[in-house]
Structure formats: structure tokens, C-alpha cells
N, C-alpha and C. Protein backbone atom coordinates (compact mmCIF):
# COMPACT_ATOMS: atom_id res chain seq x y z
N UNK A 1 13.95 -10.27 -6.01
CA UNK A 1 13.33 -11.08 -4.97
C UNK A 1 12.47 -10.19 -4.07
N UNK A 2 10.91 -10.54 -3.85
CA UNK A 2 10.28 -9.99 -2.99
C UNK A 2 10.95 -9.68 -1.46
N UNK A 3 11.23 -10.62 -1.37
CA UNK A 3 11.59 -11.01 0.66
C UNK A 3 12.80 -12.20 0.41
N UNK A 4 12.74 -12.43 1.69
CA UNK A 4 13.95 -13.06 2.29
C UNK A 4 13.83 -14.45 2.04
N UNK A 5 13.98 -15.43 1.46
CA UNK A 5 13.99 -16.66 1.25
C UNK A 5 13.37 -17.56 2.53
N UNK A 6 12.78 -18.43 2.95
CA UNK A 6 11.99 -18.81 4.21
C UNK A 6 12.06 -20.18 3.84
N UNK A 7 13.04 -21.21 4.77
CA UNK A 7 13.43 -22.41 4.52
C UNK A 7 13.55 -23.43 5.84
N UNK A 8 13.72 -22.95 6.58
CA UNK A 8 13.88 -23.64 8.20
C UNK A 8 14.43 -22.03 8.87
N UNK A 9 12.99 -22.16 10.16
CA UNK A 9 13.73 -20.75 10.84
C UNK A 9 13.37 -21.29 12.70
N UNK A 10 14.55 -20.94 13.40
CA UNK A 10 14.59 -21.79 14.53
C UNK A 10 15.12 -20.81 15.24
N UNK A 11 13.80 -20.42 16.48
CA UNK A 11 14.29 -18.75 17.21
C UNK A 11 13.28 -19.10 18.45
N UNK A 12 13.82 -18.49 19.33
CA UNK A 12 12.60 -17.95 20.24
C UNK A 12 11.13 -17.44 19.92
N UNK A 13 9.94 -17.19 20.33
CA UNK A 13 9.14 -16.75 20.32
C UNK A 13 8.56 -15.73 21.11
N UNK A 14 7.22 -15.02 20.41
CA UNK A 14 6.68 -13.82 21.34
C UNK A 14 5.13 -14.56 21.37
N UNK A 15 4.95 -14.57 23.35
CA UNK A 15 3.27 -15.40 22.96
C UNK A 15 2.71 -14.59 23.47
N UNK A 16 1.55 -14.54 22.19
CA UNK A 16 0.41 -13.55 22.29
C UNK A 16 -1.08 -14.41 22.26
N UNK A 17 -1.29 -15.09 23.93
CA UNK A 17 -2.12 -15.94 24.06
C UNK A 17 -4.32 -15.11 23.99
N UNK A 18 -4.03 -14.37 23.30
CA UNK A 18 -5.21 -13.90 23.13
C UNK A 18 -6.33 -14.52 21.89
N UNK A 19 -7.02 -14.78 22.01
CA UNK A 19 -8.26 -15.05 20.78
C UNK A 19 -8.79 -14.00 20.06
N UNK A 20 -8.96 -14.09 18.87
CA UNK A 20 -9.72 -13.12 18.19
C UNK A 20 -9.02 -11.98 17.83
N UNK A 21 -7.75 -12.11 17.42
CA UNK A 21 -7.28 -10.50 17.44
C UNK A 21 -7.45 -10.26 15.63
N UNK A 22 -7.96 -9.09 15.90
CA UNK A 22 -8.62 -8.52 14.46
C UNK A 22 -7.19 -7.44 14.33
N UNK A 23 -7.52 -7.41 12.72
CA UNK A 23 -6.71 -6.36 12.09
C UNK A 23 -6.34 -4.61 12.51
N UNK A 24 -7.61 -4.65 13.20
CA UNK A 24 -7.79 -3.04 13.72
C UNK A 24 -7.24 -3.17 14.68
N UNK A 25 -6.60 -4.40 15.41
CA UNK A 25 -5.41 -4.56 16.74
C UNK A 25 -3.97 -4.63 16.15
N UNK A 26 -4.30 -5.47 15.08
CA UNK A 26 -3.11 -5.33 14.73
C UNK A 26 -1.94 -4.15 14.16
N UNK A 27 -2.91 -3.22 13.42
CA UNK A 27 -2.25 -2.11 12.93
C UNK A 27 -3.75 -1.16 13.08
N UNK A 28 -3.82 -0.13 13.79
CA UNK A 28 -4.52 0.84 13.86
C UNK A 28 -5.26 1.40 12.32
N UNK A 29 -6.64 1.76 12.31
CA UNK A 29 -6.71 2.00 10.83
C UNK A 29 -6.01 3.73 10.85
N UNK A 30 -5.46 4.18 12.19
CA UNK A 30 -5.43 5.60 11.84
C UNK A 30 -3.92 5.53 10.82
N UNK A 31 -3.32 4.34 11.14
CA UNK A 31 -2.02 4.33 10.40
C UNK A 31 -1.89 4.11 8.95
N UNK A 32 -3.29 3.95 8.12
CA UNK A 32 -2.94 3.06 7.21
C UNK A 32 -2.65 4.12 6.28
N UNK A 33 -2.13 5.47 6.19
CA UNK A 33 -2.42 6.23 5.19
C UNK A 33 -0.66 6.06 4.19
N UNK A 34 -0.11 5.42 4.27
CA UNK A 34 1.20 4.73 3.88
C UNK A 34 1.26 4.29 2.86
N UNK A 35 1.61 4.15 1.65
CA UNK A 35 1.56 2.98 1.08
C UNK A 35 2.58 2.55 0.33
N UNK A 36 3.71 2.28 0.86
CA UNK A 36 4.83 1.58 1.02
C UNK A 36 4.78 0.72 2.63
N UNK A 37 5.56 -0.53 2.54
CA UNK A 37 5.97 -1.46 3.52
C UNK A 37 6.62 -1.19 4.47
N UNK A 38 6.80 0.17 4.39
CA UNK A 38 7.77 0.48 5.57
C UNK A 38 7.16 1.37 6.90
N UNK A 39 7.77 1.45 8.42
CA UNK A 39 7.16 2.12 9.58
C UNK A 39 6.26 1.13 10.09
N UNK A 40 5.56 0.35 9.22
CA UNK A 40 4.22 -0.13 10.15
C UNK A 40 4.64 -0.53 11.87
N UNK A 41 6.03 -1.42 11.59
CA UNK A 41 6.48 -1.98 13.40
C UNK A 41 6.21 -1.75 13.73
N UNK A 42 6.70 0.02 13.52
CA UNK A 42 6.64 0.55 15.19
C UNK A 42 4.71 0.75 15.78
N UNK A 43 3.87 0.84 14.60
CA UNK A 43 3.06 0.59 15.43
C UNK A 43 2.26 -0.30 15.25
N UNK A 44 2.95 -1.69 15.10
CA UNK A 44 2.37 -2.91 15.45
C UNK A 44 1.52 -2.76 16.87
N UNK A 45 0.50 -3.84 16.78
CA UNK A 45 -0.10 -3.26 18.07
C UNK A 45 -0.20 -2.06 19.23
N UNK A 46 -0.47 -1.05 18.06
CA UNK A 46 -0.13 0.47 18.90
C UNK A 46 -0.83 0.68 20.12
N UNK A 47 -1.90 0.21 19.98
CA UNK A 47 -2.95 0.68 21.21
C UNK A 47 -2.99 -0.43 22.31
N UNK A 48 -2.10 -1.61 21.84
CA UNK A 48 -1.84 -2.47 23.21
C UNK A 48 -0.62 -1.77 23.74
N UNK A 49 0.17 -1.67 22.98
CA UNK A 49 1.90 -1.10 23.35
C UNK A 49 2.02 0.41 24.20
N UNK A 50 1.09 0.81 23.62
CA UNK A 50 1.59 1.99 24.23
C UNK A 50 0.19 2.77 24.77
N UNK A 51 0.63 3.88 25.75
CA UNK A 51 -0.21 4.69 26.41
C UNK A 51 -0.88 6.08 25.65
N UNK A 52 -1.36 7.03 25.99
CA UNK A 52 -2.09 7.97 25.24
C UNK A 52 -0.64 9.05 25.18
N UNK A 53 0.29 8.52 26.08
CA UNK A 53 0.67 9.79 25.99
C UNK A 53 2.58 8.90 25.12
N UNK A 54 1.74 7.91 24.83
CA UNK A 54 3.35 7.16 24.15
C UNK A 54 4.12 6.23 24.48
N UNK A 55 3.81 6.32 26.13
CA UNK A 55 4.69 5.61 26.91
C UNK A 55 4.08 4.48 26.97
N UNK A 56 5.37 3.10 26.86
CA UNK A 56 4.91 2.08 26.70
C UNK A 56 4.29 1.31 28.09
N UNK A 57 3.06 0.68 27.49
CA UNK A 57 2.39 0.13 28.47
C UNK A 57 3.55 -1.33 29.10
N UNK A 58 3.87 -1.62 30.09
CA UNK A 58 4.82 -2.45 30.95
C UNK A 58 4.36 -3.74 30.69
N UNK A 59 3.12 -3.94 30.64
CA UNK A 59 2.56 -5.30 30.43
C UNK A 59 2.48 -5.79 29.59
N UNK A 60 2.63 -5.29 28.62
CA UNK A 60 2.44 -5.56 26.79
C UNK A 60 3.36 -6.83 26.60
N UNK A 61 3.36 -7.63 26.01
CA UNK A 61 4.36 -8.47 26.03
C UNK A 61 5.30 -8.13 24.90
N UNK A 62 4.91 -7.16 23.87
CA UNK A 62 6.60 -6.61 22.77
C UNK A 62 7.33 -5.59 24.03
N UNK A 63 6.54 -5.32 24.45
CA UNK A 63 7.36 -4.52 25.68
C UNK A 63 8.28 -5.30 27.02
N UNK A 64 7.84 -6.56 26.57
CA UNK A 64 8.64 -7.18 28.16
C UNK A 64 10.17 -7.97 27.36
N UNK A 65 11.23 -7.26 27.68
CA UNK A 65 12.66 -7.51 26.98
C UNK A 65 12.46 -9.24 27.50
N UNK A 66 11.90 -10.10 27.86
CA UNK A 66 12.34 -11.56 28.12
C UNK A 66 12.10 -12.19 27.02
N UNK A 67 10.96 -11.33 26.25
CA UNK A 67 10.57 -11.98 24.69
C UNK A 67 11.20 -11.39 24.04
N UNK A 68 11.24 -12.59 22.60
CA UNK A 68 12.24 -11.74 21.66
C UNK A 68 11.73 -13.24 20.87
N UNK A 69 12.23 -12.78 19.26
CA UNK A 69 12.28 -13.52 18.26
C UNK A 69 11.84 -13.31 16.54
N UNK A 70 11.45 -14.65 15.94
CA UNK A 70 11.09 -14.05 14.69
C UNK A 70 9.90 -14.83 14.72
N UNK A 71 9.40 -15.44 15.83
CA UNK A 71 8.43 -16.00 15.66
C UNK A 71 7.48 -15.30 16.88
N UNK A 72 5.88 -15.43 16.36
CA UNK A 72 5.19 -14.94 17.26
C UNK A 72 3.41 -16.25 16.89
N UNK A 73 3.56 -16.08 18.54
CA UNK A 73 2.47 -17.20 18.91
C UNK A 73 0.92 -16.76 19.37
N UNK A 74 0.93 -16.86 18.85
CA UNK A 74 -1.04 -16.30 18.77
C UNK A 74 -1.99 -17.01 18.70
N UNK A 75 -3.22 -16.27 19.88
CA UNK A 75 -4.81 -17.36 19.99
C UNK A 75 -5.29 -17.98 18.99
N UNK A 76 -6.45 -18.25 18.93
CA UNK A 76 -7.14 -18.73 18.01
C UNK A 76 -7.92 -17.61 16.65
N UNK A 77 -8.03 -18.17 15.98
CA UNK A 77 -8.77 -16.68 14.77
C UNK A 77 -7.84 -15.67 14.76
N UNK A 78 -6.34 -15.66 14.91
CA UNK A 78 -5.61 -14.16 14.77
C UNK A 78 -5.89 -13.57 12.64
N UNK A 79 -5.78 -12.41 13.21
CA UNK A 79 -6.05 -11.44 11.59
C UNK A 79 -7.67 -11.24 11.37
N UNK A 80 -8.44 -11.34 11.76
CA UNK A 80 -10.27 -11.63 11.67
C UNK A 80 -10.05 -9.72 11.48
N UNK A 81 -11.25 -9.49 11.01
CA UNK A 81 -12.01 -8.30 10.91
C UNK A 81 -11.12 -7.77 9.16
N UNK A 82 -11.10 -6.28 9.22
CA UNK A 82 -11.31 -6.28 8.07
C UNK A 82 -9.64 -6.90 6.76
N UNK A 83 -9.79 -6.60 5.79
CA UNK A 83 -8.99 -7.31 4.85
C UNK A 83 -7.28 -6.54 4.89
N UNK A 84 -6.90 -5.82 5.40
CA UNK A 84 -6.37 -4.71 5.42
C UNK A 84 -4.86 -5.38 5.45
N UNK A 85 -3.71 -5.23 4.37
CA UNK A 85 -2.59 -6.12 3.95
C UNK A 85 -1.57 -5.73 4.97
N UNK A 86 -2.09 -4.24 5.30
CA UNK A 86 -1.00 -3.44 6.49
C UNK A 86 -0.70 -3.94 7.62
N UNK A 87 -1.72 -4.99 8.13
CA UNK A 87 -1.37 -5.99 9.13
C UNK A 87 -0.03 -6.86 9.13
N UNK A 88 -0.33 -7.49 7.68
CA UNK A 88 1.38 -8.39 7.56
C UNK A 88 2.11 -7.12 7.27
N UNK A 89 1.60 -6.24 7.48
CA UNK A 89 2.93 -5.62 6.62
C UNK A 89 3.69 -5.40 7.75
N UNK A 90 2.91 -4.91 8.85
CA UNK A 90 3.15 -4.44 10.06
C UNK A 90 3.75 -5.72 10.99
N UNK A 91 3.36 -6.94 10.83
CA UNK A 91 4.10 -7.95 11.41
C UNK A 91 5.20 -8.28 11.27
N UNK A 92 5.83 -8.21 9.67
CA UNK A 92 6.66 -8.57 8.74
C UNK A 92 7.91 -7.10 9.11
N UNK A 93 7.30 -6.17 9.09
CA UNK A 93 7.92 -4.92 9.37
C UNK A 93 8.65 -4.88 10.88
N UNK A 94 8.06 -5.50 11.92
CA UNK A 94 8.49 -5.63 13.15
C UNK A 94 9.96 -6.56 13.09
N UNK A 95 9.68 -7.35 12.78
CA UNK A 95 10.80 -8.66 12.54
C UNK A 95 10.46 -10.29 12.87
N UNK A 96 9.25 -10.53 12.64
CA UNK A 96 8.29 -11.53 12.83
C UNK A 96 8.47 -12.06 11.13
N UNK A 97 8.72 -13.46 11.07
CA UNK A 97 8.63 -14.36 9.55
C UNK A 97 8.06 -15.28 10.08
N UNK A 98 7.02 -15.71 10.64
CA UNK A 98 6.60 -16.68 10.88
C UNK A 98 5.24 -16.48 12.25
N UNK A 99 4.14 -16.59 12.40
CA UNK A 99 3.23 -16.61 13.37
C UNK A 99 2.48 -17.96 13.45
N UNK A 100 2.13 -18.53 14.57
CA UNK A 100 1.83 -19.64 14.93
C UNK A 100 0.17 -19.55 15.41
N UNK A 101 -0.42 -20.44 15.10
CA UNK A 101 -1.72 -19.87 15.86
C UNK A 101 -2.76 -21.46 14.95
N UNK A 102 -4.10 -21.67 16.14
CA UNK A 102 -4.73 -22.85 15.73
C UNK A 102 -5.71 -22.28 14.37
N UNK A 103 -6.05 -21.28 13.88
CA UNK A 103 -6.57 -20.96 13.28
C UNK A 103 -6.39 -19.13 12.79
N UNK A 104 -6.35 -18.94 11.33
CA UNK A 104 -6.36 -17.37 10.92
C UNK A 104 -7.57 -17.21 9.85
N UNK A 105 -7.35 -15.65 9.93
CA UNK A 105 -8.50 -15.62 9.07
C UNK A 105 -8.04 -15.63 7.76
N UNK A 106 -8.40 -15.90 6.78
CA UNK A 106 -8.20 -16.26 5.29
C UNK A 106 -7.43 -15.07 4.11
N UNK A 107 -8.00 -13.98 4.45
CA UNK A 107 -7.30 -13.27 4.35
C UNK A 107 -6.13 -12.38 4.61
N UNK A 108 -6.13 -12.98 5.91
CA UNK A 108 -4.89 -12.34 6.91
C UNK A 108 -3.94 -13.38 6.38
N UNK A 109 -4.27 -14.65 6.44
CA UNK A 109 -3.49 -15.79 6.47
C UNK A 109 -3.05 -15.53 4.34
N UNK A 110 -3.82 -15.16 3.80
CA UNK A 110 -3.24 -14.69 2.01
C UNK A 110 -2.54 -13.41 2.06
N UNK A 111 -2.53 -12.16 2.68
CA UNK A 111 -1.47 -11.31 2.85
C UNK A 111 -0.27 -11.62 3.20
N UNK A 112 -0.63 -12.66 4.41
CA UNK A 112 0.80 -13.13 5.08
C UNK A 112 2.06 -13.24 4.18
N UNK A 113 1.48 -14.58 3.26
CA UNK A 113 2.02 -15.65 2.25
C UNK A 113 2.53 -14.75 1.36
N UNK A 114 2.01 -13.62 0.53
CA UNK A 114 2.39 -12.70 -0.19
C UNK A 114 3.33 -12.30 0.22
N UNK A 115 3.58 -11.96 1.28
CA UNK A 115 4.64 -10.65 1.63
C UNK A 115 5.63 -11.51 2.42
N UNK A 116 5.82 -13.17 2.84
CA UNK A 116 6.93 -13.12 3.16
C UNK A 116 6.83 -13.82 4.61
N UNK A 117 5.67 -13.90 5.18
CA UNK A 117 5.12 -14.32 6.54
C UNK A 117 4.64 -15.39 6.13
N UNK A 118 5.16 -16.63 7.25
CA UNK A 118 4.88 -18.00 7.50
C UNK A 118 3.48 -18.30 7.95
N UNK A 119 2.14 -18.47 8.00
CA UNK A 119 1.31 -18.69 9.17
C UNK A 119 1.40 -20.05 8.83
N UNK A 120 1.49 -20.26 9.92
CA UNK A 120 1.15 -22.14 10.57
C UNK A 120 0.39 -22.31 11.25
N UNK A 121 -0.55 -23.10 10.71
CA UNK A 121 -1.89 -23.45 11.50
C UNK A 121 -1.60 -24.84 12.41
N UNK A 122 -1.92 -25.01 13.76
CA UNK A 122 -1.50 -25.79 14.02
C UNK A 122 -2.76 -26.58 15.30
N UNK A 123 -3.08 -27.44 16.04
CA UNK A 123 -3.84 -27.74 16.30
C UNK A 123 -3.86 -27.02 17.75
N UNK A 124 -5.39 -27.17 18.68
CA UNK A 124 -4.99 -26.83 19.66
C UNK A 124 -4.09 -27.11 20.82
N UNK A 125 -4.41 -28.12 20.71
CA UNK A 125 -3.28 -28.75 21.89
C UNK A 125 -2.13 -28.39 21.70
N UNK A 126 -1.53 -28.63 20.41
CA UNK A 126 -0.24 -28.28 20.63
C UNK A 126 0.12 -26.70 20.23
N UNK A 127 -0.61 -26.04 20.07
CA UNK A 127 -0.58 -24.31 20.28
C UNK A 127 -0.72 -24.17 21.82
N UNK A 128 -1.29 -25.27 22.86
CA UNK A 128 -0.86 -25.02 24.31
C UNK A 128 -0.06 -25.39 24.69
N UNK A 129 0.63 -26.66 24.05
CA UNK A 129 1.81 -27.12 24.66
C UNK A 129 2.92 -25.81 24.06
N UNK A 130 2.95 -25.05 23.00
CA UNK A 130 4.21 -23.89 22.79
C UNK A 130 3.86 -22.67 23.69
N UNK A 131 2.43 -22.46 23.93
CA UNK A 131 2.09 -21.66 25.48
C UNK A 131 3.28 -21.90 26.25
N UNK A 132 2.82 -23.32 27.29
CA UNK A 132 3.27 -23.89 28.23
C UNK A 132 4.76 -23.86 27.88
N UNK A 133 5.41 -24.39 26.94
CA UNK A 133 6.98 -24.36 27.01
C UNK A 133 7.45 -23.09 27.06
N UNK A 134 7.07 -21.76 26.33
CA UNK A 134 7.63 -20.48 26.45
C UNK A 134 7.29 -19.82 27.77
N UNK A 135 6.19 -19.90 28.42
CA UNK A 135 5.93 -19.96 29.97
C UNK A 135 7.14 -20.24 30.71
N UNK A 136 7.67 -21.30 30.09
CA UNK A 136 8.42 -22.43 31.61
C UNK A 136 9.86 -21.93 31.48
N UNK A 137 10.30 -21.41 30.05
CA UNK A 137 11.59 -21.21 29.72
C UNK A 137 10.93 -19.80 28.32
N UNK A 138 10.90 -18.58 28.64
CA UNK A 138 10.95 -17.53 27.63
C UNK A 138 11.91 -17.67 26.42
N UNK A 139 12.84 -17.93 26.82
CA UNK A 139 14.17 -18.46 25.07
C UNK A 139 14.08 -19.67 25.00
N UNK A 140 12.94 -20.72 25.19
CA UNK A 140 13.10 -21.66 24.55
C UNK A 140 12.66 -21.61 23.03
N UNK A 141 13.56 -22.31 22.14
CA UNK A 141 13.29 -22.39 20.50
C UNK A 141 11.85 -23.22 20.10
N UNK A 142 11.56 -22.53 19.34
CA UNK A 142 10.59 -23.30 18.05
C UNK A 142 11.24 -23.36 16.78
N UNK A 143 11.10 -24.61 16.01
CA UNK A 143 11.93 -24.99 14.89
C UNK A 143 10.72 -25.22 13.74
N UNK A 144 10.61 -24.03 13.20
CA UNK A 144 9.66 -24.23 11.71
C UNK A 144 10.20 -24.95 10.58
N UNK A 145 10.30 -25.55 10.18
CA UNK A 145 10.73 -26.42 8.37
C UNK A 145 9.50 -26.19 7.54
N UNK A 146 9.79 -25.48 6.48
CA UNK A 146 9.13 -25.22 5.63
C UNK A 146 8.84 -26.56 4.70
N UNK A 147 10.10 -26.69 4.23
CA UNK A 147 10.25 -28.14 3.26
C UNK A 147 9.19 -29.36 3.91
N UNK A 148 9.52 -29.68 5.04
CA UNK A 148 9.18 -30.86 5.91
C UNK A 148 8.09 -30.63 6.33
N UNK A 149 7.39 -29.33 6.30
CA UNK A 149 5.99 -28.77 6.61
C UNK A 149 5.74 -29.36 8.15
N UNK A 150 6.61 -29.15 9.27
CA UNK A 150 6.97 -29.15 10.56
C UNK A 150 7.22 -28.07 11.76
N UNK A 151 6.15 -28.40 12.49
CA UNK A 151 6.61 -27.60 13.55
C UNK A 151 7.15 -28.27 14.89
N UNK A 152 8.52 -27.65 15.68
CA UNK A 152 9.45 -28.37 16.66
C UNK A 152 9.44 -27.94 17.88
N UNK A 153 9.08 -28.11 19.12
CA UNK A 153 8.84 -27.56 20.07
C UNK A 153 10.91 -27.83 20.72
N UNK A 154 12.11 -27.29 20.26
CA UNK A 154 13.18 -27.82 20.39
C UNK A 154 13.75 -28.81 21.52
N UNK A 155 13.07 -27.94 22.89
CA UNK A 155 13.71 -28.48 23.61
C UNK A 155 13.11 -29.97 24.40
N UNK A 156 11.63 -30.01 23.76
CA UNK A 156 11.26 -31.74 23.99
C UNK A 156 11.11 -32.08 22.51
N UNK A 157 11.47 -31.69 21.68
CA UNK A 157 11.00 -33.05 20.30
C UNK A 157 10.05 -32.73 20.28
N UNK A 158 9.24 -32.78 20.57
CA UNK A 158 7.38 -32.55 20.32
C UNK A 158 7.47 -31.96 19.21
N UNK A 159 6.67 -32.37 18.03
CA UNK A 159 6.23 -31.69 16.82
C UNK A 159 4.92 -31.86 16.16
N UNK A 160 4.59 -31.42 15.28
CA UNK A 160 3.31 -31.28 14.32
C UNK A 160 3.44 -30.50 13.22
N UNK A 161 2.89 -31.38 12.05
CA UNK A 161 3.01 -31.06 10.91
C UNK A 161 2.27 -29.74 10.61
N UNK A 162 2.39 -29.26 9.22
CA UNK A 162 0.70 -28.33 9.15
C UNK A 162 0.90 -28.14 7.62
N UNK A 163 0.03 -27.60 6.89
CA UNK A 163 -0.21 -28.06 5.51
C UNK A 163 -0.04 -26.55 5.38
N UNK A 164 0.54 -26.59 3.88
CA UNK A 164 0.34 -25.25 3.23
C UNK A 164 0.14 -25.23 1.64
N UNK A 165 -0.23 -24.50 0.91
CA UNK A 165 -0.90 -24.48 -0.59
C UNK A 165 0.74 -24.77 -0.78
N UNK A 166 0.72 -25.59 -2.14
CA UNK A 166 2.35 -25.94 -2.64
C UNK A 166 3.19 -24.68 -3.95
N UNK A 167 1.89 -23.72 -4.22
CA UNK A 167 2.42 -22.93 -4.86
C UNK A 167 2.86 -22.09 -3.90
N UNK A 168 2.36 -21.43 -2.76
CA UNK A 168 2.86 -20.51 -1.78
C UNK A 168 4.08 -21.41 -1.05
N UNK A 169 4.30 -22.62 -0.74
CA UNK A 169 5.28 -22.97 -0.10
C UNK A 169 6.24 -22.56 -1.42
N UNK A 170 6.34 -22.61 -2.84
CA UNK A 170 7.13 -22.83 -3.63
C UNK A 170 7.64 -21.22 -3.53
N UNK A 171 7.16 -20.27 -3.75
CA UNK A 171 6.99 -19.08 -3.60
C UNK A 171 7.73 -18.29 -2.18
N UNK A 172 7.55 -18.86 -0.96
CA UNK A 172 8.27 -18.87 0.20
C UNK A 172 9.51 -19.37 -0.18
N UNK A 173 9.72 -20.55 -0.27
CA UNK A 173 11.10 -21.29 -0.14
C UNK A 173 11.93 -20.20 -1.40
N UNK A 174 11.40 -19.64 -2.35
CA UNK A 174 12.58 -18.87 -3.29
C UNK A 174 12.27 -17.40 -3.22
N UNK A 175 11.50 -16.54 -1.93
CA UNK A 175 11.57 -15.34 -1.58
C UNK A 175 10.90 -14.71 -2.62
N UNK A 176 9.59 -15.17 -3.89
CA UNK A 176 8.80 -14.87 -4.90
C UNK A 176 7.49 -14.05 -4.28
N UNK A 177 7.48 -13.36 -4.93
CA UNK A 177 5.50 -12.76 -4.94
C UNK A 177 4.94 -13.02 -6.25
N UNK A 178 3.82 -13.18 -6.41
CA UNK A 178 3.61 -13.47 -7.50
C UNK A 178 4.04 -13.19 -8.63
N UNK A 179 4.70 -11.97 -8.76
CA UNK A 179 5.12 -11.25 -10.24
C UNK A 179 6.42 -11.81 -10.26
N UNK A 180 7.38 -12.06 -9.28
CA UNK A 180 8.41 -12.76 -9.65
C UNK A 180 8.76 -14.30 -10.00
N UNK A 181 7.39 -14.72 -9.44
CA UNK A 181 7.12 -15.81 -10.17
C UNK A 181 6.82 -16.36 -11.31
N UNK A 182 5.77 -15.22 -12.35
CA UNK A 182 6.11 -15.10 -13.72
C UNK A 182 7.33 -14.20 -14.37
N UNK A 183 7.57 -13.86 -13.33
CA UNK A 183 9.52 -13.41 -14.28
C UNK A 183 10.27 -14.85 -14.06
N UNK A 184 9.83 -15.61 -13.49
CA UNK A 184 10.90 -16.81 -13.24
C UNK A 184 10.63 -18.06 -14.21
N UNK A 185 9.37 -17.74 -14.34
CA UNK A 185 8.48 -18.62 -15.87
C UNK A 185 8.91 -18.15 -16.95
N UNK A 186 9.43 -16.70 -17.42
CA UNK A 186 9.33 -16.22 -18.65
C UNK A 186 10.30 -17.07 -20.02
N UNK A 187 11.06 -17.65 -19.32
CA UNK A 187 11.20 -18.71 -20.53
C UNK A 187 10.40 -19.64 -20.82
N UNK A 188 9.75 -20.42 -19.79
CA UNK A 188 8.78 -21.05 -20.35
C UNK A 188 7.71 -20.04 -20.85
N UNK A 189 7.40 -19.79 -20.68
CA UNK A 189 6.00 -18.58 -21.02
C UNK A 189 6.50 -18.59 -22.48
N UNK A 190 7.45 -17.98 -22.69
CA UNK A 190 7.89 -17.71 -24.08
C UNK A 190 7.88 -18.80 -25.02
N UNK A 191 8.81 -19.66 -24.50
CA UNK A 191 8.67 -21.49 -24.91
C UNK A 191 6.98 -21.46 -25.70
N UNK A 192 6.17 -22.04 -24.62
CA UNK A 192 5.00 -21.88 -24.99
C UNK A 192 4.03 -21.07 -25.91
N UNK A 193 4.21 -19.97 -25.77
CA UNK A 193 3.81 -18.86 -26.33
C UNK A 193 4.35 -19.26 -28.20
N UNK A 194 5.47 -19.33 -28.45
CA UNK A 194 6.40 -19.61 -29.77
C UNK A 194 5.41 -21.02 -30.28
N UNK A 195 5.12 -22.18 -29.68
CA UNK A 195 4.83 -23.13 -29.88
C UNK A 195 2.88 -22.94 -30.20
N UNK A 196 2.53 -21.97 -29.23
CA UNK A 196 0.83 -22.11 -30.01
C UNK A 196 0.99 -21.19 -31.14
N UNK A 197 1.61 -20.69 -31.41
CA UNK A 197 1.48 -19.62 -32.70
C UNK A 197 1.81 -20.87 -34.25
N UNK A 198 1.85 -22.24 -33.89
CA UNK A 198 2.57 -22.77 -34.75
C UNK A 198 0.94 -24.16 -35.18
């Protein structure tokens, strides 16, 4: 199994009410020289988080202990600029399965799905109304359903659907990346395979 199975996940959130955040925010390109999935967290947003000399900037919101969760709430266009997978990796690496936001960029939003990260596109309004509720109460829950393709604002009911490709939901819900998805075919594959030779 690639990742962790992703079926209904119901946590607090981290809101990161900014627009436009590109990949080169998200994970520094000085970091990318890695190439395994692992370390990115810690410098998830390095150059918001922290100072020149390390020390974490106070205002940052991964820095303010009132947030916490596996979900993280983001402007409009989050992932834009270049294609770079180290972003989810680096989201996914933090402890984030799921990011919320009215719009991603296409490729940020196809790394995600690969590796294990939820994006939910969701409209604007109600990407302000999960603003406004984590504002009013910091541990209030958001309730993602994968199956039900739902998002739950917990503590009023408020929800909204959001669409996702049905091979990547299929792929999410059983913790697959693509290659384990044709290991999970290989009887049929074979099936098939036996049958055109005939």
C-alpha cells in the first residue's frame, strides 16, 4: 500500500487564508535535492516559518500551538508556479491528508492525489464560511467523506459537496498509487491477457 487508506477524516484545521501560494512557498527549491518522501515537513513553508537565523517566526500560523490538525485550509489557486511533487510531499510529510481551498493548480492538485493528499475544491463562500468558523472557535472540526464526496463544517451542519475523478477517489479510498493499482488488476490483466492469445 502506497499511503494510508483516506475514507472519512474529521479533525481540526490549519487556515492558511492567503491566495496564490506557489510551490516555491510551499517547499523551498533549495530543499529539493532529496529524493525520497521523507524531511520535507520540517521545511514546509520554510521561509514563512522561520527566521534567517532559524528561529521561528511567532506569527506563522504552523507556529501558533492553537492550530493543529490533518486538515489545512487555503486561499484561492494554492500549489500555482512550478510542477514540483515535493510540495505534496512536503504537505503529506507534515501531517496534513487533506487541504481545502476554492481552487488548485492542476498539477499540485495531481501530485496531491498520487501521494495520498485529499484536495477539495470547494466554492467560495463556503471556503469563508470554514475561515469564519475556525476564527470563532480554532478546534472546531471539519468532516471530509470521501465516499459521500462531502464537506462538514461540524459544529453547524453546513456542508458542500465537491467532485473528484472516480479512479483517484477509488485509489484514495484503498491507499493505491498507480502501480498498486495494476498489482491489484493482475488477475484480471492475466484473465485477459490468456483470453486474446485465443
Amino acid at each position: 500500500m502506497a499511503y494510508d487508506k483516506f475514507t472519512v477524516l474529521q479533525s481540526s484545521a490549519v487556515p492558511l487564508p492567503i491566495e496564490n501560494v506557489d510551490t516555491d512557498q510551499i517547499i523551498p527549491a533549495r530543499f529539493l535535492k532529496a529524493t525520497e518522501r521523507k524531511g520535507f515537513g520540517d521545511n514546509l513553508f520554510r521561509d514563512w516559518r522561520y527566521n534567517n537565523d532559524d528561529s521561528p517566526k511567532q506569527d506563522f500560523v504552523l507556529n501558533n500551538p492553537i492550530y493543529s490538525g490533518k486538515i489545512l485550509v487555503a486561499g484561492k489557486n494554492f500549489g500555482s508556479g512550478s510542477s514540483r511533487e515535493h510540495a505534496a510531499w512536503a504537505i503529506y510529510d507534515y501531517g496534513f491528508r487533506c487541504v481545502i481551498s476554492s481552487f488548485f493548480a492542476d498539477i499540485f492538485k495531481g501530485n496531491s492525489l498520487n501521494i495520498g493528499i485529499l484536495p477539495v475544491t470547494v466554492s467560495a463562500e463556503f471556503l469563508d464560511k470554514i475561515f469564519k468558523a475556525i476564527e470563532a472557535d480554532p478546534k472546531t472540526e471539519i468532516k471530509v467523506d470521501l465516499p459521500e464526496q462531502k464537506v462538514t463544517i461540524v459544529a453547524t451542519g453546513e456542508q458542500e459537496s465537491f467532485d473528484i475523478n472516480g479512479y483517484k477517489k477509488h485509489n484514495m479510498m484503498n491507499g493505491f498509487d498507480d502501480i498498486d493499482y495494476l498489482q491489484s488488476a493482475k488477475e484480471d490483466i492475466k484473465a485477459f491477457a490468456a483470453q486474446s492469445l485465443y
